[in-house]
Protein backbone atom coordinates (compact mmCIF):
# COMPACT_ATOMS: atom_id res chain seq x y z
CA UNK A 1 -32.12 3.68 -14.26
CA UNK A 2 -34.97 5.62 -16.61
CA UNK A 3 -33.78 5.57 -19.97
CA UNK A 4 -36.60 5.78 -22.39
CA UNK A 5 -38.28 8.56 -23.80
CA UNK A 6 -41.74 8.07 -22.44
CA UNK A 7 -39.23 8.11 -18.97
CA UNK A 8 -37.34 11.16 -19.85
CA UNK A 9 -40.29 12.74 -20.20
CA UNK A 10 -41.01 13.24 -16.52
CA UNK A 11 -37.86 15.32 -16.65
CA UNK A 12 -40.22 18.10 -17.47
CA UNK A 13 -41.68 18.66 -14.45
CA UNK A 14 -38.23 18.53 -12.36
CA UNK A 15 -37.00 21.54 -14.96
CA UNK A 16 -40.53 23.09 -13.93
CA UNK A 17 -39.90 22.63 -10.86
CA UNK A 18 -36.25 24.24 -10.60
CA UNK A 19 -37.65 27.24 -12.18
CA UNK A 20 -40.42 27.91 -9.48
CA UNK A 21 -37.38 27.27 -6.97
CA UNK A 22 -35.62 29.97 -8.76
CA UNK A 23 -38.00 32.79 -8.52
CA UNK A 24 -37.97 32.78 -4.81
CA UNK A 25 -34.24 32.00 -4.47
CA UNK A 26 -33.85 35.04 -6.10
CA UNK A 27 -35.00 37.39 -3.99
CA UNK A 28 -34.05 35.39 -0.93
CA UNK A 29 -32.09 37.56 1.90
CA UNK A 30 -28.71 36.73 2.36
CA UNK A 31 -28.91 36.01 5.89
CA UNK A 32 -30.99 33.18 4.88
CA UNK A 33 -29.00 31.74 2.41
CA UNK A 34 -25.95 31.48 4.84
CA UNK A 35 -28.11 29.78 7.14
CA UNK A 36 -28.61 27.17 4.71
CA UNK A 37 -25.01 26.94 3.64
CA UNK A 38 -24.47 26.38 7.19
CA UNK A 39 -26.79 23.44 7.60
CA UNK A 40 -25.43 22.00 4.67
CA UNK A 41 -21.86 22.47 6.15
CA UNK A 42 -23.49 20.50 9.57
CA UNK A 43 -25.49 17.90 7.97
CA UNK A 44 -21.80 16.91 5.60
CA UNK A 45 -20.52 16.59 9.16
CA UNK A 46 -22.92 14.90 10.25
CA UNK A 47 -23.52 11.80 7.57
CA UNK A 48 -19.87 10.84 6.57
CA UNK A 49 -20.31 7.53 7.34
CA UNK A 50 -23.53 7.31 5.47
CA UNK A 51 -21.55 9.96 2.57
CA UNK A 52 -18.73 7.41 2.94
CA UNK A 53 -20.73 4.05 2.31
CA UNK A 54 -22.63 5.47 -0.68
CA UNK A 55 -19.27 6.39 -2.23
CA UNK A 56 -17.25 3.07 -1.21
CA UNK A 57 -20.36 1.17 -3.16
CA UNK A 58 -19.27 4.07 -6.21
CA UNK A 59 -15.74 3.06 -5.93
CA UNK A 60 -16.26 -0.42 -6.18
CA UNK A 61 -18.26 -0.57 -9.02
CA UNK A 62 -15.83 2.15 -10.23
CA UNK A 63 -12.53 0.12 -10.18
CA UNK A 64 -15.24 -3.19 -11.61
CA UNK A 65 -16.00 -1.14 -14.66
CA UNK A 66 -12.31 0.01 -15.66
CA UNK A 67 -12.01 3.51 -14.26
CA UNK A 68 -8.78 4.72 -14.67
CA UNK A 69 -6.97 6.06 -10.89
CA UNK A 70 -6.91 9.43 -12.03
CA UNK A 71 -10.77 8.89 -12.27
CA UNK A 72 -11.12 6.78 -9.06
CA UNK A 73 -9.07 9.61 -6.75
CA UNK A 74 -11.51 12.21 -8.24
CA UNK A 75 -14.47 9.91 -7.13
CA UNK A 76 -13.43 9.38 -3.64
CA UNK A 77 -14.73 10.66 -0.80
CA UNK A 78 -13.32 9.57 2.53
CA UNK A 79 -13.40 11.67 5.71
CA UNK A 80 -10.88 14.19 5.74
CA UNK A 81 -12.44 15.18 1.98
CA UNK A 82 -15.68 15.35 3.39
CA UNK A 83 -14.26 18.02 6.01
CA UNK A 84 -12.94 20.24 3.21
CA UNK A 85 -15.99 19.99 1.65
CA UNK A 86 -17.74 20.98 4.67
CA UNK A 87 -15.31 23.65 5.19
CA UNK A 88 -15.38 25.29 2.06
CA UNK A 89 -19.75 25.34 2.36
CA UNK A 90 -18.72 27.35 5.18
CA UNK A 91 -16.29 29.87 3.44
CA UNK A 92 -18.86 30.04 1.04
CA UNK A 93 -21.65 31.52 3.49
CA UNK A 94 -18.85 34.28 4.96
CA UNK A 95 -18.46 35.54 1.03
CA UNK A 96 -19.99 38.72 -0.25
CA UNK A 97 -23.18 37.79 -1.63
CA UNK A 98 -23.04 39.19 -5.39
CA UNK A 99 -26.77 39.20 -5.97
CA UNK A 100 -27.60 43.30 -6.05
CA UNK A 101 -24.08 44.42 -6.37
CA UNK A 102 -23.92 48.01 -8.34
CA UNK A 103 -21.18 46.92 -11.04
CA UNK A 104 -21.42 50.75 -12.33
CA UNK A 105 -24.09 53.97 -12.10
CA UNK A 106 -24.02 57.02 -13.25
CA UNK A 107 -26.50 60.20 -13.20
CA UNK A 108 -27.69 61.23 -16.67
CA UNK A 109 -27.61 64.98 -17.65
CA UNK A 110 -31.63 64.60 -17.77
CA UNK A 111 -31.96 63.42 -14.38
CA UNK A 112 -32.11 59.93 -15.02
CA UNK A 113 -30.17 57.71 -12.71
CA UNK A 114 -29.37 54.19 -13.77
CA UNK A 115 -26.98 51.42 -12.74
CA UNK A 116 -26.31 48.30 -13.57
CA UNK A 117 -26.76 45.36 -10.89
CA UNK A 118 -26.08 42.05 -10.40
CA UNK A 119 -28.89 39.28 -10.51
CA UNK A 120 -29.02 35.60 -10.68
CA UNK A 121 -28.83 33.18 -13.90
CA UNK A 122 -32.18 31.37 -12.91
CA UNK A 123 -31.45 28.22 -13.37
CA UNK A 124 -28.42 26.38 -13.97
CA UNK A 125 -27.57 22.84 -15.57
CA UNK A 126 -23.95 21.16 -14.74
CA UNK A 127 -23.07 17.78 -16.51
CA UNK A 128 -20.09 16.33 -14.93
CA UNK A 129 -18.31 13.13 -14.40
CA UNK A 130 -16.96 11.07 -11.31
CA UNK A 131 -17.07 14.32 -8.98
CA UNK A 132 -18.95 14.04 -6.14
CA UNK A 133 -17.56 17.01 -4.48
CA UNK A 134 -18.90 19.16 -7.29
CA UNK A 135 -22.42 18.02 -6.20
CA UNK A 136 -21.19 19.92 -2.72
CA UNK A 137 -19.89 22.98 -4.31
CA UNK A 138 -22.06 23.54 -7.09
CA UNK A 139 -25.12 23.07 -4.51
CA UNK A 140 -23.42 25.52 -2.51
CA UNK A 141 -22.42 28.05 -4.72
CA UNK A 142 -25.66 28.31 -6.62
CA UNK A 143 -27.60 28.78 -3.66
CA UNK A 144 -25.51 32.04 -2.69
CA UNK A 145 -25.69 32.94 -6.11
CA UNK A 146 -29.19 32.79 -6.12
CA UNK A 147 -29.50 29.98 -8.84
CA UNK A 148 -31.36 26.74 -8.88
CA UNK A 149 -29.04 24.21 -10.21
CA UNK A 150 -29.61 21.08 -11.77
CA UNK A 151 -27.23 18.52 -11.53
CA UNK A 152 -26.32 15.33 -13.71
CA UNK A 153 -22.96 13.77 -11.71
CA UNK A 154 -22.98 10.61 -14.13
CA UNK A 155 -23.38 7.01 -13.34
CA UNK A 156 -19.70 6.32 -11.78
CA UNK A 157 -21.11 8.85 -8.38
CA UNK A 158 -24.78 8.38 -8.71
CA UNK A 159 -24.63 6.53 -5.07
CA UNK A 160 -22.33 9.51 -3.59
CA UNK A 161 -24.50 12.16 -5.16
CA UNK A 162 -28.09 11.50 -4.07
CA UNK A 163 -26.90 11.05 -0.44
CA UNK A 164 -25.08 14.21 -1.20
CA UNK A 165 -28.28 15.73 -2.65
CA UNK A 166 -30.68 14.44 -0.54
CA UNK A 167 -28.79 16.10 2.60
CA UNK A 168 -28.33 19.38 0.63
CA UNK A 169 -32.25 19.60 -0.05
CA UNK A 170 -32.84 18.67 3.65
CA UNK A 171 -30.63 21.42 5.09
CA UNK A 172 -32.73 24.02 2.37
CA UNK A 173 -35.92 23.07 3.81
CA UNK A 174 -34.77 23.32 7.50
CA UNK A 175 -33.55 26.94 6.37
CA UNK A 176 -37.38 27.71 4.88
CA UNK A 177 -36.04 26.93 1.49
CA UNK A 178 -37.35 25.56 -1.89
CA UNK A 179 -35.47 22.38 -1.81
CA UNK A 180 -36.19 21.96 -5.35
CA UNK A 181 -33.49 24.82 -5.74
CA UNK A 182 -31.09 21.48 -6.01
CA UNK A 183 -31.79 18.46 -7.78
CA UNK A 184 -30.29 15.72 -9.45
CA UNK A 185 -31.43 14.05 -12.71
CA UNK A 186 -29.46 11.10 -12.77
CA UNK A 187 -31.64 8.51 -12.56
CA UNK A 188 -32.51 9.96 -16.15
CA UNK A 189 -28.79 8.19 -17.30
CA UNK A 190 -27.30 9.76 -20.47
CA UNK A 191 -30.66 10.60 -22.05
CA UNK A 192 -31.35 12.83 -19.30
CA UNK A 193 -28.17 14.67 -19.64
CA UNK A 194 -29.01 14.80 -23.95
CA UNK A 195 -32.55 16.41 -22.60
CA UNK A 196 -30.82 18.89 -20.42
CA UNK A 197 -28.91 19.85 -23.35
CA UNK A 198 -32.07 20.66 -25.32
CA UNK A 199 -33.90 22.50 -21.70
CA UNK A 200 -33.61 26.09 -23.87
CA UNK A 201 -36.39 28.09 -21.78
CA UNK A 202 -36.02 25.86 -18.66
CA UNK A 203 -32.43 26.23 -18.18
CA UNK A 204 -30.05 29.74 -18.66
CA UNK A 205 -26.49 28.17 -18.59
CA UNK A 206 -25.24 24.23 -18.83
CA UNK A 207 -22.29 23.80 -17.49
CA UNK A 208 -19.72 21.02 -18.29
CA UNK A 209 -17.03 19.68 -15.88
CA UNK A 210 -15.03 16.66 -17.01
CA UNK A 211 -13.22 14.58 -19.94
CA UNK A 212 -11.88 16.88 -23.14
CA UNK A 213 -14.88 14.13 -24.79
CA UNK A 214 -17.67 15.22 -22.54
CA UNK A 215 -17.17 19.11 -22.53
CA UNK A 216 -16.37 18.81 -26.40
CA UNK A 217 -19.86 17.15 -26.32
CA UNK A 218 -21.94 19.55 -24.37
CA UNK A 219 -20.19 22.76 -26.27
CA UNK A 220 -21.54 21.33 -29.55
CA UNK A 221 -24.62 19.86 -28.99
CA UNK A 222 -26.58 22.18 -26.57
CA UNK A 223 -28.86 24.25 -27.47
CA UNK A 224 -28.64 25.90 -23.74
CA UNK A 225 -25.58 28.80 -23.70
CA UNK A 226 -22.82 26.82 -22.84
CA UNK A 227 -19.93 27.95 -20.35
CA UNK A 228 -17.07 26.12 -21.12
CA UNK A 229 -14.50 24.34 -18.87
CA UNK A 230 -12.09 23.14 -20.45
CA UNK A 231 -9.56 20.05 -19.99
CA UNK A 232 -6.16 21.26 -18.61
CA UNK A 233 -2.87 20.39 -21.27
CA UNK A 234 -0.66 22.86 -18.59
CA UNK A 235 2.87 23.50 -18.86
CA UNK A 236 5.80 24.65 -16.99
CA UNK A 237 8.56 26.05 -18.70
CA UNK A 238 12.18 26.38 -17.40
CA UNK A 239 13.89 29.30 -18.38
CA UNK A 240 17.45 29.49 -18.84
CA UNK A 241 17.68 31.34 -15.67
CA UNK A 242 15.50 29.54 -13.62
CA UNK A 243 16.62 28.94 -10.10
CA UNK A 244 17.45 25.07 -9.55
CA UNK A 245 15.45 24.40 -6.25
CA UNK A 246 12.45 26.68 -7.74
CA UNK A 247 12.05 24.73 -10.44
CA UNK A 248 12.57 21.01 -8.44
CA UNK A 249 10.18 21.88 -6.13
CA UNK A 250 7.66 24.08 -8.43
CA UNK A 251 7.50 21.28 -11.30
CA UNK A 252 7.24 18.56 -8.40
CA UNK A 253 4.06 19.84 -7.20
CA UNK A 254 2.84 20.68 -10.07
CA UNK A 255 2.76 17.42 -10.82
CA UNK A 256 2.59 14.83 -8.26
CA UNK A 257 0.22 17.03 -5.82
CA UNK A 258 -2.72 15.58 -7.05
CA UNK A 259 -2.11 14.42 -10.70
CA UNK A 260 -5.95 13.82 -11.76
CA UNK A 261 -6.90 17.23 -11.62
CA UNK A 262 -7.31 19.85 -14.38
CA UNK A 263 -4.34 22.05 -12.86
CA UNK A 264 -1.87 19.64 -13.11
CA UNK A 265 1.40 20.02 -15.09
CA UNK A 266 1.25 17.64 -18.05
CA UNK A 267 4.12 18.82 -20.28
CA UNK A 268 7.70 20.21 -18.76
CA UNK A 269 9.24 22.92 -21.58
CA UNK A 270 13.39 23.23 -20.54
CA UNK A 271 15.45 26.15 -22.23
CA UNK A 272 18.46 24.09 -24.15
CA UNK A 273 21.06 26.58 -21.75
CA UNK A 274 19.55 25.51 -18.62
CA UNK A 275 18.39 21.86 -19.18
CA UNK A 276 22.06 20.28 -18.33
CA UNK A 277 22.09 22.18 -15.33
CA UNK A 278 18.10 21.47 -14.08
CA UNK A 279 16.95 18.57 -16.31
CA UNK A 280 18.61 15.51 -13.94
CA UNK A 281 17.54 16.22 -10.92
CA UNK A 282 13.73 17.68 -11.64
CA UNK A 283 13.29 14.60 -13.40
CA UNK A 284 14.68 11.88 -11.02
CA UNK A 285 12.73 13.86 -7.73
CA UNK A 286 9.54 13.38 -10.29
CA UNK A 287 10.88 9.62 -11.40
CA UNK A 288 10.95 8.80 -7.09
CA UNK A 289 7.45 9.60 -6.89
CA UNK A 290 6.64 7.12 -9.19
CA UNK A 291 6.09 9.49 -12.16
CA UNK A 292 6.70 8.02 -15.30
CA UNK A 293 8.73 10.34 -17.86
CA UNK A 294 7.34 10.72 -21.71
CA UNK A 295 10.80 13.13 -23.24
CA UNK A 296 11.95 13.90 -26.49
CA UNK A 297 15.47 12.94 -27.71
CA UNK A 298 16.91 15.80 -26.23
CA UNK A 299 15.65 15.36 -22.88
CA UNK A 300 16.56 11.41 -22.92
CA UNK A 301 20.35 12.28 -23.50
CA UNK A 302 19.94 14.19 -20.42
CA UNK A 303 18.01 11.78 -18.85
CA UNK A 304 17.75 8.22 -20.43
CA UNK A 305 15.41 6.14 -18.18
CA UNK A 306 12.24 8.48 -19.93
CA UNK A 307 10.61 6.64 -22.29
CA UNK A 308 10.47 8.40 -26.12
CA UNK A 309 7.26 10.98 -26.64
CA UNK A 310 5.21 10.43 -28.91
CA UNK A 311 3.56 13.29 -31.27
CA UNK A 312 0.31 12.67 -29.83
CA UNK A 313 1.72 13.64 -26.07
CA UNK A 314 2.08 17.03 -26.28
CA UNK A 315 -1.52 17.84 -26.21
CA UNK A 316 -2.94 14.48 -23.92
CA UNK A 317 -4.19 15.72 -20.74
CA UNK A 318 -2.59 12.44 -18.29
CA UNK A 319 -4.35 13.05 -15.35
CA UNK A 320 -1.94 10.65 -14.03
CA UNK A 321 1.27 10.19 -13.41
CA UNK A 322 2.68 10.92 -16.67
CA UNK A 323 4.49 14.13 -17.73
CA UNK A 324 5.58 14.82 -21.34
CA UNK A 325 9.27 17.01 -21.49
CA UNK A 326 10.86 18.94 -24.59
CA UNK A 327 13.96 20.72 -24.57
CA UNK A 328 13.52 24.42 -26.19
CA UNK A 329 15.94 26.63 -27.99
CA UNK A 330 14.03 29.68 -26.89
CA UNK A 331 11.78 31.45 -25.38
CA UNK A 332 10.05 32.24 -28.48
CA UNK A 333 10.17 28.13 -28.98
CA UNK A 334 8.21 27.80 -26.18
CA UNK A 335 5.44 29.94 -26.49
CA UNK A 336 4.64 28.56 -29.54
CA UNK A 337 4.67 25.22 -28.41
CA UNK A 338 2.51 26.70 -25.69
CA UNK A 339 0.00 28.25 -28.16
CA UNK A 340 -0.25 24.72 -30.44
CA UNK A 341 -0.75 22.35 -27.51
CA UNK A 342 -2.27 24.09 -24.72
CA UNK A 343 -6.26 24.18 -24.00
CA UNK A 344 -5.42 27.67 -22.59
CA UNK A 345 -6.11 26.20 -18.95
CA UNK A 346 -2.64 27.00 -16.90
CA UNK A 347 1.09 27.87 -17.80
CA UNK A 348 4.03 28.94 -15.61
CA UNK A 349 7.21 30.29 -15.89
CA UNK A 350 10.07 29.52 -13.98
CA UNK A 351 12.72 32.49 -14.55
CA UNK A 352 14.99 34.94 -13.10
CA UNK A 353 14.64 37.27 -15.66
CA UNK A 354 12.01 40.08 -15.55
CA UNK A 355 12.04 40.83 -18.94
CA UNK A 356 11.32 37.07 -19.87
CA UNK A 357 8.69 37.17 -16.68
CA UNK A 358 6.85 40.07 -18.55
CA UNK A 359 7.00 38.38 -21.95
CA UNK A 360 5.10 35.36 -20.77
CA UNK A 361 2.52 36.79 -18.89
CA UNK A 362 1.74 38.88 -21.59
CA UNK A 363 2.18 36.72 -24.55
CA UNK A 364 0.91 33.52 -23.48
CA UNK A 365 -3.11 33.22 -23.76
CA UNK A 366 -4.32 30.83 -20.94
CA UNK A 367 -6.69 31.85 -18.44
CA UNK A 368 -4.19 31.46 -15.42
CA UNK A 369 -0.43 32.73 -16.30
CA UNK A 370 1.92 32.55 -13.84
CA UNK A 371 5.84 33.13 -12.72
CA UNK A 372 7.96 31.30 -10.85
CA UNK A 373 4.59 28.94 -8.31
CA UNK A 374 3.01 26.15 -8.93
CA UNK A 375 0.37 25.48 -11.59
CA UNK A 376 -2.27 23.99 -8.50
CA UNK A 377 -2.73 27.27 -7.67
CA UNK A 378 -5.22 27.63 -10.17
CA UNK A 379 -8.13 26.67 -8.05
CA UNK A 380 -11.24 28.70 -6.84
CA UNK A 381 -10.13 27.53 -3.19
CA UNK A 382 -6.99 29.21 -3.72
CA UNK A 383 -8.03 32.15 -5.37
CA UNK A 384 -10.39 32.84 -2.23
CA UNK A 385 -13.57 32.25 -3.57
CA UNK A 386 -14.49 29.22 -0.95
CA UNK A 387 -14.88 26.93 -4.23
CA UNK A 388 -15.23 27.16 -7.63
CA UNK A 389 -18.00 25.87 -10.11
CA UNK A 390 -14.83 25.05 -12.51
CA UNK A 391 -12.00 26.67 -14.17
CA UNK A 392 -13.14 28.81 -17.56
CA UNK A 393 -11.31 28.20 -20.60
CA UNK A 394 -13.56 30.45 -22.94
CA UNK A 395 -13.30 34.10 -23.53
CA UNK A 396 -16.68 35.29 -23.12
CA UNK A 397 -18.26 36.31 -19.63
CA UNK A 398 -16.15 34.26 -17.60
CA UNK A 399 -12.42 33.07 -17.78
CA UNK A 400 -10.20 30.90 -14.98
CA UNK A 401 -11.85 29.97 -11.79
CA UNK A 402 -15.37 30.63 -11.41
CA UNK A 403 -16.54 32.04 -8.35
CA UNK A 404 -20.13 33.35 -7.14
CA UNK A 405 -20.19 36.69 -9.54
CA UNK A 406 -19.73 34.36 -12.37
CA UNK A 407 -22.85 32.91 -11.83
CA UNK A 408 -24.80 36.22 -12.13
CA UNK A 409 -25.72 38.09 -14.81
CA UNK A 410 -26.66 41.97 -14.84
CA UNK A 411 -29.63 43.93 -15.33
CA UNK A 412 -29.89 47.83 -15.94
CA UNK A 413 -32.07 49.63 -13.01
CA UNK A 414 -33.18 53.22 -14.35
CA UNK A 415 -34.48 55.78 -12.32
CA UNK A 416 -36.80 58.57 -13.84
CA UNK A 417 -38.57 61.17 -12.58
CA UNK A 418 -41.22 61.41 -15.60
CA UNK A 419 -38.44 62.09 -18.18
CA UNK A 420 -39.65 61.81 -21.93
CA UNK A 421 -36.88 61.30 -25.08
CA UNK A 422 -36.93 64.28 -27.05
């Protein structure tokens, strides 16, 4: 792996490079860019075994150096997950292509006409960890976008991504495409993802998709405009009129579906009136599938194989089989439990009562608020965009799952007629 700075140094030219790609990706017809999506699509279908080796050699030195499971089932790639993946490239090319798209116009009273349009970022940086799907859908998602995109996956998927990346900039050339439109820098290591963060002029938006610790990183040490990601501390709370089943099965998924992702429920909020009646038996269907059960004193006279919480679960992202659970006296209780702990990722509500319903969604400040479904929903997948480059936590441009017209910008287009300001 390159790691000095007489090394790092040739990251230059692949930053120079990703901009040239840019310029013609820009401008590139849509019909074109779905071709390529396609081939991608084929060429995943194509290579899983190869895809499959490369990420078996990723896992093993994965579970050698310590990676946690939550970590390891976010690196794996096995057949059936290379199929989604495929898939989604696919749902991806049938999208609306945002590049062009009049967000608003209007006809000035001098005979001007201007509107504003959509238009790619350039060139786009993502620093992520242990994700080699992300290679797939970030690949995929900038090129419909229009975007280069420059990718540093980490050391834990570097075998995974440069198959990955290596078939992606195949399938671009096949379609009469800049392959440089996707790279990879890491064989650069960590000092290529530093230099990335300093690539002001080379690159328009970084990107971070991991740990709390990495995205924390990125936000404060680029100087590249930073669109934030953030780690997901979600919660489900149980209203006192929550129906019994509902909240079984809703807190169950949440949970257990796939634990190591950012949409998964990591602290359970019961209303003291309802947490006799639901508390036993959400907590032994979680307790069968092996999840272990971090509850306050409350909770554990209700249910007292859970182990005590500590202070310092309440905001600890598991991704694993771990969920922290406090009773509440109120609904007012548990928003502002919701507002000290959560990183404004996903909370749901689990209530019969409209009034409470209306409350939450409008109180609570996450970027995905939701009544009485489960907190996986929160995925670009699900949302219908065919993936997502992550889910948003910030305020500013883009919020919740990111999609393809979150990786445009706008420009003004003004028509005149040889108009002069008096």
């Amino acid at each position: 792996m390159l790691q000095s700075l007489n090394d790092v140094a040739q990251l230059t030219p692949t930053l120079e490079a990703a901009r040239t790609a840019s310029l013609s990706l820009a401008s590139a017809p849509t019909q074109v860019k779905n071709a390529a999506l396609k081939l991608v699509a084929q060429s995943l279908r194509d290579h899983v075994d190869q895809i499959v080796t490369a990420n078996q050699a990723d896992l093993a030195a994965g579970a050698t150096n310590g990676l946690t499971a939550g970590l390891l089932d976010r690196l794996k790639l096995d057949a059936p997950r290379i199929a989604a993946l495929a898939d989604s490239v696919e749902q991806i090319a049938l999208l609306t292509d945002p590049v062009g798209q009049v967000v608003r116009g209007s006809s000035l009273p001098n005979g001007i006409k201007i509107s504003q349009v959509r238009v790619p970022f350039g060139v786009i940086g993502v620093i992520y960890e242990a994700r080699p799907n992300v290679t797939v859908d970030l690949a995929a998602l900038a090129l419909k976008s229009g975007n280069a995109v420059v990718l540093r996956g980490g050391s834990a998927a570097e075998n995974s991504n440069r198959v990955l990346v290596d078939l992606v900039q195949a399938a671009l050339t096949a379609a009469g495409l800049n392959p440089d439109s996707v790279q990879t820098i890491d064989p650069f290591g960590r000092a290529g993802a530093t230099e990335l963060m300093k690539a002001r002029g080379y690159v328009d938006v970084l990107i971070p998709r991991g740990s709390a610790n990495l995205i924390q990183t990125v936000v404060t040490e680029s100087q590249v405009p930073v669109i934030e990601t953030g780690a997901g501390v979600v919660h489900v709370f149980l209203d006192e009129s929550a129906t019994k089943q509902w909240a079984i099965d809703i807190v169950h998924n949440s949970k257990t579906h796939r634990p190591s992702v950012c949409n998964a429920l990591e602290t359970l909020l019961v209303h003291r009136s309802a947490a006799e009646r639901l508390l036993p038996d959400v907590l032994a269907k979680l307790a069968a599938s092996g999840v272990t059960i971090h509850a306050d004193a409350r909770a554990r006279a209700l249910y007292p194989a859970a182990v005590p919480a500590t202070d310092d679960d309440w905001g600890t992202e598991h991704m694993s089989l771990d969920i922290s659970v406090a009773i509440v006296d109120s609904l007012d209780e548990a928003i502002e439990h919701i507002r000290r702990y959560s990183t404004g990722h996903t909370e749901s509500i689990i209530t019969n009562d409209l009034q409470n319903a209306e409350r939450f969604l409008n109180e609570v400040d996450s970027a995905a608020v939701m009544v009485n479904t489960s907190t996986r929903f929160t995925d670009g997948g699900e949302f219908g965009f065919g993936a997502e480059v992550g889910i948003s936590t910030q305020k500013l441009h883009a919020r919740g799952p990111m999609g393809l017209p979150e990786l445009t910008s706008t420009k003004w287009i003004v028509r005149g007629t040889g108009q002069v300001r008096a």
